[in-house]
N, C-alpha and C. Protein backbone atom coordinates (compact mmCIF):
# COMPACT_ATOMS: atom_id res chain seq x y z
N UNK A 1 2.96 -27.17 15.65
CA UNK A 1 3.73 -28.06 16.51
C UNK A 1 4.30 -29.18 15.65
N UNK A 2 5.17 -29.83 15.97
CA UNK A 2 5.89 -30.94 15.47
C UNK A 2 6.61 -31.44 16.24
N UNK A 3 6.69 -32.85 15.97
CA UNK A 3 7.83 -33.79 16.67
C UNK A 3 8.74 -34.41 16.18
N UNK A 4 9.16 -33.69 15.51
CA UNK A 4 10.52 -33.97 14.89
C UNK A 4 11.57 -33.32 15.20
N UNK A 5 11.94 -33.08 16.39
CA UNK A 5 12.68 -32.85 17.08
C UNK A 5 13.69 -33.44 17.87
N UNK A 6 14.79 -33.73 17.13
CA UNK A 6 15.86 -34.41 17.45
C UNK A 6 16.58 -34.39 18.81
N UNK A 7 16.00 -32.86 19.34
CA UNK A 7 16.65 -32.94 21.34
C UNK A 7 15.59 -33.25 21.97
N UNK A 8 14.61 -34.01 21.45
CA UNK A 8 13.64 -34.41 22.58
C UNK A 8 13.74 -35.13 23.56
N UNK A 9 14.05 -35.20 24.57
CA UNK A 9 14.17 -36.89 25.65
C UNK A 9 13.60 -37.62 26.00
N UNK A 10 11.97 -37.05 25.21
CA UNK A 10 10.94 -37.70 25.79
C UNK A 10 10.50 -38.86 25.09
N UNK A 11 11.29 -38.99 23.64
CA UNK A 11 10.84 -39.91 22.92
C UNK A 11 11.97 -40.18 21.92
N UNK A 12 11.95 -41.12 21.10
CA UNK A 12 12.79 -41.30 19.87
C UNK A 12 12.76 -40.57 18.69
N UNK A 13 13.44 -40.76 17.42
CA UNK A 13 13.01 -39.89 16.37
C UNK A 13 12.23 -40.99 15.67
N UNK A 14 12.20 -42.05 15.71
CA UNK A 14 10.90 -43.34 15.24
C UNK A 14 9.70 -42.52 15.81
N UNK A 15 9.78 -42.22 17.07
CA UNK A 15 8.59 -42.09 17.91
C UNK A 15 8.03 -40.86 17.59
N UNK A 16 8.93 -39.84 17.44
CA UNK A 16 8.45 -38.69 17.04
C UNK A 16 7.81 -38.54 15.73
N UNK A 17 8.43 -39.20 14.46
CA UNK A 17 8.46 -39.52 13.16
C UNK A 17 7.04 -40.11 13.33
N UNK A 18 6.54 -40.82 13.85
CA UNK A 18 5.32 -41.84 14.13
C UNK A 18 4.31 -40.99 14.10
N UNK A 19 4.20 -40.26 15.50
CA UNK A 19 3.60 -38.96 15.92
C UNK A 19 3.32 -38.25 14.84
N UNK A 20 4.53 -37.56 13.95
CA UNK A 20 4.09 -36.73 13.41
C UNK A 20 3.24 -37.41 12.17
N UNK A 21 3.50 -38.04 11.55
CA UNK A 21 2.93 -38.99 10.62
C UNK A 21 0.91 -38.62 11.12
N UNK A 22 0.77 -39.03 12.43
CA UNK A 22 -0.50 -39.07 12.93
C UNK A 22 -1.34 -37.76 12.80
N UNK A 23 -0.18 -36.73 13.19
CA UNK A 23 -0.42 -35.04 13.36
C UNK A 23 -0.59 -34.91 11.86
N UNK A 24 0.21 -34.72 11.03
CA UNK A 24 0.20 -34.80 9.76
C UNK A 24 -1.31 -35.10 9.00
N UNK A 25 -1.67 -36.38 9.27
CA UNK A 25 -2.87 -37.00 8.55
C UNK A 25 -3.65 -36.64 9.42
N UNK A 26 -4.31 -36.24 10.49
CA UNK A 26 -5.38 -35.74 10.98
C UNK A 26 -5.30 -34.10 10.77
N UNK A 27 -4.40 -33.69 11.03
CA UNK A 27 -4.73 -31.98 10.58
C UNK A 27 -5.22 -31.74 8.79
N UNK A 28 -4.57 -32.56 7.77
CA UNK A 28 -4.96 -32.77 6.74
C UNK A 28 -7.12 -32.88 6.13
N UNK A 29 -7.45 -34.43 7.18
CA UNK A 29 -8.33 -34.86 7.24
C UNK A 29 -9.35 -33.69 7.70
N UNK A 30 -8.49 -32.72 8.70
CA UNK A 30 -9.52 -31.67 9.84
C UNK A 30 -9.29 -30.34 8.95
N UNK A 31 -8.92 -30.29 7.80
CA UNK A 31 -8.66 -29.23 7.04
C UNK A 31 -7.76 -28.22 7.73
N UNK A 32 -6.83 -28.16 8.88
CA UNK A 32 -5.81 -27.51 9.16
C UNK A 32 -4.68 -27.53 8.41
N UNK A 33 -4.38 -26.13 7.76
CA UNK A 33 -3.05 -26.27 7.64
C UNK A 33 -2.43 -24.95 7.50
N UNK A 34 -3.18 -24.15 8.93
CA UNK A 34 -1.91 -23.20 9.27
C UNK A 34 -1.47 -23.38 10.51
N UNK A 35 -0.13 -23.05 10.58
CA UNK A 35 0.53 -23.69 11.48
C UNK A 35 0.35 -23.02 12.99
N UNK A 36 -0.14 -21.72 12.72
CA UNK A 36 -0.44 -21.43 13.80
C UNK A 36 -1.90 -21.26 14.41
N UNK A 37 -2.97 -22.61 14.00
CA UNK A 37 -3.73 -22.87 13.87
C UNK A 37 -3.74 -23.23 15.51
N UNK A 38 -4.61 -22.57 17.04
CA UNK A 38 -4.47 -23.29 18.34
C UNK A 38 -5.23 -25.00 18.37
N UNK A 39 -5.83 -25.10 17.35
CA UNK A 39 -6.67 -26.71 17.24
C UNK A 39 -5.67 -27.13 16.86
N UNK A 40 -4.47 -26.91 15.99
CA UNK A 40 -3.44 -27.58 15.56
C UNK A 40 -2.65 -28.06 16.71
N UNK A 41 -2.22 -27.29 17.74
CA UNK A 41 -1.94 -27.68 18.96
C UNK A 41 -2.51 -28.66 19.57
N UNK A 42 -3.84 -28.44 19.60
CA UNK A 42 -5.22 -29.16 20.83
C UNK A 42 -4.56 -30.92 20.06
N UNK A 43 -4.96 -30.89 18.53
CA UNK A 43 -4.55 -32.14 17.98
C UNK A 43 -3.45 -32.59 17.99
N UNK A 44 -2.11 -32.04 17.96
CA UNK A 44 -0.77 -32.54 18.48
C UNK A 44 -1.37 -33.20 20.20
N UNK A 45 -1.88 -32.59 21.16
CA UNK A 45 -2.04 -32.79 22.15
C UNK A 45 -2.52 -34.22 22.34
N UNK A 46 -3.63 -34.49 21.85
CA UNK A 46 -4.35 -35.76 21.45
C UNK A 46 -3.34 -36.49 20.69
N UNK A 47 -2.45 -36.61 20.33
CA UNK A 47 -1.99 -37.05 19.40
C UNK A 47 -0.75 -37.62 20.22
N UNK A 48 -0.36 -36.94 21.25
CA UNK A 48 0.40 -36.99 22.56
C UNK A 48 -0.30 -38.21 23.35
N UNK A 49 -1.04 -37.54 23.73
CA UNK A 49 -2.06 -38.70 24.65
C UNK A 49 -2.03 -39.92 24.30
N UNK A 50 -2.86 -40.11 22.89
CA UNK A 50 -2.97 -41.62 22.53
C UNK A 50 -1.30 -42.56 22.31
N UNK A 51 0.05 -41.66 21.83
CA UNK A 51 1.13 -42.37 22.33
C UNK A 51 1.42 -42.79 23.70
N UNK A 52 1.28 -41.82 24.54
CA UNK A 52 1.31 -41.87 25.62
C UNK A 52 0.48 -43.37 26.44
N UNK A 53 -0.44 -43.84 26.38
CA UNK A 53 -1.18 -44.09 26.84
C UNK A 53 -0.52 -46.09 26.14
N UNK A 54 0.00 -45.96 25.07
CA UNK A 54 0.59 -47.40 24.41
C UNK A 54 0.29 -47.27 22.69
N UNK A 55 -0.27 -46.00 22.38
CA UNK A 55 -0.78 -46.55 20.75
C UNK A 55 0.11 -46.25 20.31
N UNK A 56 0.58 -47.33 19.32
CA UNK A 56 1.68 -46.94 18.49
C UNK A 56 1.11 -47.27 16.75
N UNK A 57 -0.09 -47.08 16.32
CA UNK A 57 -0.29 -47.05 15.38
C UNK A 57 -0.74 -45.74 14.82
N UNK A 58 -0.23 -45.20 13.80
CA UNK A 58 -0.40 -44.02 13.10
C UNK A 58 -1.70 -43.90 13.07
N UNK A 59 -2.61 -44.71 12.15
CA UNK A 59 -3.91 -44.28 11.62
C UNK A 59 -4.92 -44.54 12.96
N UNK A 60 -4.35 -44.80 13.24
CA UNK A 60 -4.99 -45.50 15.10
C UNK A 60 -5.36 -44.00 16.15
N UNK A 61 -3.88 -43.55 16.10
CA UNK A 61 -3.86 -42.02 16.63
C UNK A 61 -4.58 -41.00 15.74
N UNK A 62 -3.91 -40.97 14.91
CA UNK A 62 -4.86 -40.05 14.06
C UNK A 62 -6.64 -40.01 14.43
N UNK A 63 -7.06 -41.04 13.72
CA UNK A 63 -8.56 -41.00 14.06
C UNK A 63 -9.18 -40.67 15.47
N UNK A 64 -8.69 -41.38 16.71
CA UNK A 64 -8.51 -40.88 18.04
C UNK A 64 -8.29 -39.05 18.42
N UNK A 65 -7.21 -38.57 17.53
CA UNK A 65 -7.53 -37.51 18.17
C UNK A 65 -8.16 -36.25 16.65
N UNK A 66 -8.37 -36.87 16.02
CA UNK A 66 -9.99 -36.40 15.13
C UNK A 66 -10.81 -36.44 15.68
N UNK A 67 -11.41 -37.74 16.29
CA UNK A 67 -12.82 -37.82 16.68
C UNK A 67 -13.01 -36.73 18.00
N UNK A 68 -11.63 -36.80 18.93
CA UNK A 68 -11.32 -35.96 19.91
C UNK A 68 -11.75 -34.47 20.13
N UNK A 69 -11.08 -34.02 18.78
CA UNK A 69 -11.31 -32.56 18.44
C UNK A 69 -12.62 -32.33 17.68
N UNK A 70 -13.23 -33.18 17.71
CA UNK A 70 -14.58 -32.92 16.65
C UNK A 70 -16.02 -32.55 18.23
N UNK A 71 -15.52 -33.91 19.03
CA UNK A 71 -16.28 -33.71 19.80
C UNK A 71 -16.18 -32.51 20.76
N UNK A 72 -14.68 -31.79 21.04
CA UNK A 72 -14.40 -30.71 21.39
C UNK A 72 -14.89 -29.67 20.79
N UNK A 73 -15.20 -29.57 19.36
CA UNK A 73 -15.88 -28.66 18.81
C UNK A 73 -17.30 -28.83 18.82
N UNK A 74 -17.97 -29.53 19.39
CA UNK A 74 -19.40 -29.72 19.46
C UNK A 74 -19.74 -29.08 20.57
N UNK A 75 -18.79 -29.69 21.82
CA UNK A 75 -18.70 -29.17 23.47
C UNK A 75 -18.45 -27.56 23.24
N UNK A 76 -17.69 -27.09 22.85
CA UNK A 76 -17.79 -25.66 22.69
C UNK A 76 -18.62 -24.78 21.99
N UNK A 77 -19.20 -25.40 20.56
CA UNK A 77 -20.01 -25.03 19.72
C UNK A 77 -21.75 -24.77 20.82
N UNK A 78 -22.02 -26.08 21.78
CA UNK A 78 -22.89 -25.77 22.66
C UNK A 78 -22.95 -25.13 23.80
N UNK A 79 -21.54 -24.94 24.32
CA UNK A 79 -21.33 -24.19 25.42
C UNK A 79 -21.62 -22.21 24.90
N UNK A 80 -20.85 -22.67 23.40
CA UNK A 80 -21.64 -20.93 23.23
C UNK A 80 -22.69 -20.65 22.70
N UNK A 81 -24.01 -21.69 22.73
CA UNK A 81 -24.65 -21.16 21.93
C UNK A 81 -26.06 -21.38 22.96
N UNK A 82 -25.73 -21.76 24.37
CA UNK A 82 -26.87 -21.87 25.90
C UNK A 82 -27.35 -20.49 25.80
N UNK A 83 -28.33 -20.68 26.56
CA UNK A 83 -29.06 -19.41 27.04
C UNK A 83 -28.33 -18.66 27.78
């Protein structure tokens, strides 16, 4: 996924540029980097959210939707491993 997408309406290309900046350095940090990675998505998603919501700091988002997907992988990691 990416937001650098110049027909977006939903946002600017600052805004998108921002975003991706965030997507960028957390898929890095989360060792993703194939693109058709579905956590790569889940973290664009989070990465959505925390703009959404007022954050407009890169390293701000980033870490937010790291910690996001980490704890998502714990929640699933225990959901498959119940009796």
């Amino acid at each position: 996924m990416t937001f650098l997408d110049d027909d977006n309406p939903n946002y600017s290309k600052l805004d998108g540029e921002l975003m991706q900046c965030a997507l960028d350095n957390a898929a890095e940090r989360l060792g993703l980097s194939d693109k058709n990675d579905p956590e790569l998505n889940t973290l664009a998603r989070f990465i959505r959210a925390a703009f959404i919501i007022g954050n407009r700091d890169a390293a701000a988002m980033a870490e937010f939707a790291i910690d996001s997907v980490i704890m998502r992988r714990k929640r699933n990691g225990a959901e498959n491993t119940a009796p």
